[in-house]
N, C-alpha and C. Protein backbone atom coordinates (compact mmCIF):
# COMPACT_ATOMS: atom_id res chain seq x y z
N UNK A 1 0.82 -1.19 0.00
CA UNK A 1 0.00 0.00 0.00
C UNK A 1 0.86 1.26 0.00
N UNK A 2 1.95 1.23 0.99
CA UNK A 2 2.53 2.63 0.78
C UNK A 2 3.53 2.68 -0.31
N UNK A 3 3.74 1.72 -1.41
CA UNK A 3 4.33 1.66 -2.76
C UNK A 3 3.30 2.33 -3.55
N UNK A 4 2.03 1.82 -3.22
CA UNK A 4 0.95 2.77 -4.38
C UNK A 4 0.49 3.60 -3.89
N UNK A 5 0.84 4.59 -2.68
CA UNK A 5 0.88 5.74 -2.14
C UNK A 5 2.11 6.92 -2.44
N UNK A 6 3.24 6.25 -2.62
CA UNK A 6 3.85 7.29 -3.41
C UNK A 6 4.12 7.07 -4.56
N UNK A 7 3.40 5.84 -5.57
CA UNK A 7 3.30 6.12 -6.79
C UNK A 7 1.90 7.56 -7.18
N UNK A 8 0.87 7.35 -6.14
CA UNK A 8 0.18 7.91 -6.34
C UNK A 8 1.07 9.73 -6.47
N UNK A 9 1.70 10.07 -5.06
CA UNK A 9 2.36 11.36 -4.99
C UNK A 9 3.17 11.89 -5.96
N UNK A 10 3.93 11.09 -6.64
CA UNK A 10 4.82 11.29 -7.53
C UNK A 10 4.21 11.06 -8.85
N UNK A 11 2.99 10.21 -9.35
CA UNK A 11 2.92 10.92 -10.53
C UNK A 11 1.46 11.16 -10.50
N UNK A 12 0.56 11.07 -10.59
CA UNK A 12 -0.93 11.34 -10.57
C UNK A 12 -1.81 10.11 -9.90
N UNK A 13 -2.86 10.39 -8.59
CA UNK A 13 -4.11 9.84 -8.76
C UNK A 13 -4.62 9.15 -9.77
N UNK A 14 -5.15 7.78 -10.15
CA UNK A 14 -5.65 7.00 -11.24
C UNK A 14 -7.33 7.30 -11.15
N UNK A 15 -7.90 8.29 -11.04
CA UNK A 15 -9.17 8.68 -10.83
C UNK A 15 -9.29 8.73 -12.44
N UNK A 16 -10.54 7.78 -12.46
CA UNK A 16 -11.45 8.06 -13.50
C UNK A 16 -12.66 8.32 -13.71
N UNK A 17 -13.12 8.45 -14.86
CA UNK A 17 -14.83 9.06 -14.54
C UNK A 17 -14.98 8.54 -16.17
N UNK A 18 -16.44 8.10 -16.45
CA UNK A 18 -16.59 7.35 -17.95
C UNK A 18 -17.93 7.63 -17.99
N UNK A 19 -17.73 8.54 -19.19
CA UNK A 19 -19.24 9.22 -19.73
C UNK A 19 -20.02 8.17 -20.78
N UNK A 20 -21.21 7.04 -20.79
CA UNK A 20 -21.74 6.85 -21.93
C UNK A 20 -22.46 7.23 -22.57
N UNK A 21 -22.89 7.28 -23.78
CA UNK A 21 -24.16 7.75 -24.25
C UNK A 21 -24.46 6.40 -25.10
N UNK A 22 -25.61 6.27 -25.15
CA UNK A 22 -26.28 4.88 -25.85
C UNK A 22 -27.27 5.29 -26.54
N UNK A 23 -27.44 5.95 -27.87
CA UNK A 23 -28.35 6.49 -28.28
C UNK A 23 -29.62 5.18 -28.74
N UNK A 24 -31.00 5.44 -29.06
CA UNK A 24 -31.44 4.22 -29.29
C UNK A 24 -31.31 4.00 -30.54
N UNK A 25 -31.62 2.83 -30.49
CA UNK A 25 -31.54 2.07 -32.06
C UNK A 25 -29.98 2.66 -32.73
N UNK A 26 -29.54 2.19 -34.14
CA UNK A 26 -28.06 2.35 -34.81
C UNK A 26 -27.92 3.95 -34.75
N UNK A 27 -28.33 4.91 -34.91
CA UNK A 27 -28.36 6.01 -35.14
C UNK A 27 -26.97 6.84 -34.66
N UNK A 28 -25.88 5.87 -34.18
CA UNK A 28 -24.84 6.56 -33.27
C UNK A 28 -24.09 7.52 -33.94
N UNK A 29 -24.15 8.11 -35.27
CA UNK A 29 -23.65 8.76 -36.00
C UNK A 29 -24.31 10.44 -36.32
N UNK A 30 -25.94 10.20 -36.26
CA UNK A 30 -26.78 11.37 -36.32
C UNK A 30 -25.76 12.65 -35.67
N UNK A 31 -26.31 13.33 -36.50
CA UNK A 31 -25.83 15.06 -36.23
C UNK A 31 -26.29 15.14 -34.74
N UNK A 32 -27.33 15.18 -34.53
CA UNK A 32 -27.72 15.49 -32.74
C UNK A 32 -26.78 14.53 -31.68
N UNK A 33 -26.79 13.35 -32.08
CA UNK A 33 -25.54 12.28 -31.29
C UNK A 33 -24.20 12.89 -30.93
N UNK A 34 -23.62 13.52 -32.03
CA UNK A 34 -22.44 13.87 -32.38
C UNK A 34 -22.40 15.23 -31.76
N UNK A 35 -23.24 15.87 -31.79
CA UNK A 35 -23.34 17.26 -30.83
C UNK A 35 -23.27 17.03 -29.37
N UNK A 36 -24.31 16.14 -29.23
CA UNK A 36 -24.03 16.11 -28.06
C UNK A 36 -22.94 15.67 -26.95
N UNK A 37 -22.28 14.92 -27.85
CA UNK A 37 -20.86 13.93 -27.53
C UNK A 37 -19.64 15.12 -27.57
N UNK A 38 -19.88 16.14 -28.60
CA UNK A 38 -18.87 17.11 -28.56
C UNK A 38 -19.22 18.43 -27.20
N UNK A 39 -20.57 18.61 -26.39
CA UNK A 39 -20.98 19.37 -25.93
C UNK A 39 -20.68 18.38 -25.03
N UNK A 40 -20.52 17.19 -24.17
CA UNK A 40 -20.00 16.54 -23.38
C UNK A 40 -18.46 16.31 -22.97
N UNK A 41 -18.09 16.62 -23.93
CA UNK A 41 -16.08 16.74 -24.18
C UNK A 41 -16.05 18.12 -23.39
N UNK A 42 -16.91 19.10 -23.98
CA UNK A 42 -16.62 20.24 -23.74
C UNK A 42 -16.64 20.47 -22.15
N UNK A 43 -17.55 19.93 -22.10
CA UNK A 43 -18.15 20.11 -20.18
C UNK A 43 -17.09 19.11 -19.59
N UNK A 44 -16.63 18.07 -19.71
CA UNK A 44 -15.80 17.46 -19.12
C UNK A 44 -14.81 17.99 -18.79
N UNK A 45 -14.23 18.91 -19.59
CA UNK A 45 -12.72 19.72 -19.53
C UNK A 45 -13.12 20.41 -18.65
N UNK A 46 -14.31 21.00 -18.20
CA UNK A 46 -14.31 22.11 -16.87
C UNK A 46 -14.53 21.54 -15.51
N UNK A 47 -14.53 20.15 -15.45
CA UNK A 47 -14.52 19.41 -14.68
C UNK A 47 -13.19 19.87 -13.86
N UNK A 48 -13.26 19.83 -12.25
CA UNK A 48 -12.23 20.20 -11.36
C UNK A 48 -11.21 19.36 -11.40
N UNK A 49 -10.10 19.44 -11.58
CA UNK A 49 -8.88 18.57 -11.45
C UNK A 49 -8.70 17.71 -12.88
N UNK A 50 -9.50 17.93 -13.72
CA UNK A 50 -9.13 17.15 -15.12
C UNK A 50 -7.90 17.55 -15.57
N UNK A 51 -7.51 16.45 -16.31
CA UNK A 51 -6.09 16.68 -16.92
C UNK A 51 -6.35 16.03 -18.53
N UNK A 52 -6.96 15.54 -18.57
CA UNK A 52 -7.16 14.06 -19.91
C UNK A 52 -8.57 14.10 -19.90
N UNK A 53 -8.98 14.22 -21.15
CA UNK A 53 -10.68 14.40 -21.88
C UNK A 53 -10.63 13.65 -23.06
N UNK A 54 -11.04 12.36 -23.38
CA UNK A 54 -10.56 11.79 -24.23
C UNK A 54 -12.21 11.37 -24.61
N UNK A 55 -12.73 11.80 -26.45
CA UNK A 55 -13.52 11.61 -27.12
C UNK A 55 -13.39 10.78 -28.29
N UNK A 56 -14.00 9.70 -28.61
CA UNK A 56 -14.36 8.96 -29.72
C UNK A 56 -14.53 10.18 -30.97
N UNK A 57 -15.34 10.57 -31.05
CA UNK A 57 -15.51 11.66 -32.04
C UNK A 57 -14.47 13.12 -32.23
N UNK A 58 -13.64 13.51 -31.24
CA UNK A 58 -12.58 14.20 -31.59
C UNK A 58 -11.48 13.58 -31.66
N UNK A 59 -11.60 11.97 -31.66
CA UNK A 59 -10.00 11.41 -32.24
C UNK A 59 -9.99 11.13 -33.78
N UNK A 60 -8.69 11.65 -34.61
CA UNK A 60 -8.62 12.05 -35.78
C UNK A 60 -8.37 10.40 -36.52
N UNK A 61 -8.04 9.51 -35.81
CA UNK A 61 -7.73 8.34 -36.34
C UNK A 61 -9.08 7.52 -36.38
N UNK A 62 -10.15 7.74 -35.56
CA UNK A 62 -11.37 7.42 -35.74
C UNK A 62 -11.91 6.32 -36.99
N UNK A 63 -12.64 5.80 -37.64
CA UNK A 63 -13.07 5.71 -39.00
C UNK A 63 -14.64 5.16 -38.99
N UNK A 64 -14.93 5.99 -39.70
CA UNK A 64 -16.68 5.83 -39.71
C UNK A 64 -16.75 5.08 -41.46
């Protein structure tokens, strides 16, 4: 325990937090889906203590 206590001090807390959205039926692509997934990125970053905001839809390697 106090090995993963000053791993914790020395480089970051492993706190996570995992946003889903499950839209119904295939539709996971719709313009409103995709808004809202980017208006969720957005709000995440103002989240207290964030460091890392990581979106399906703003990664450029993606492929639809």
């Amino acid at each position: 325990m106090q090995a993963f206590e000053k791993l914790q001090r020395t480089y970051t807390k492993i706190d996570n937090v995992l946003f889903t959205i499950a839209p119904w039926g295939d539709q996971v692509f719709e313009p409103a889906i995709l808004d809202a997934i980017e208006l969720l990125t957005e709000k995440a970053w103002q989240l207290p203590y964030v460091l890392r905001v990581d979106s399906k839809p703003s990664m450029t390697s993606m492929c639809i």
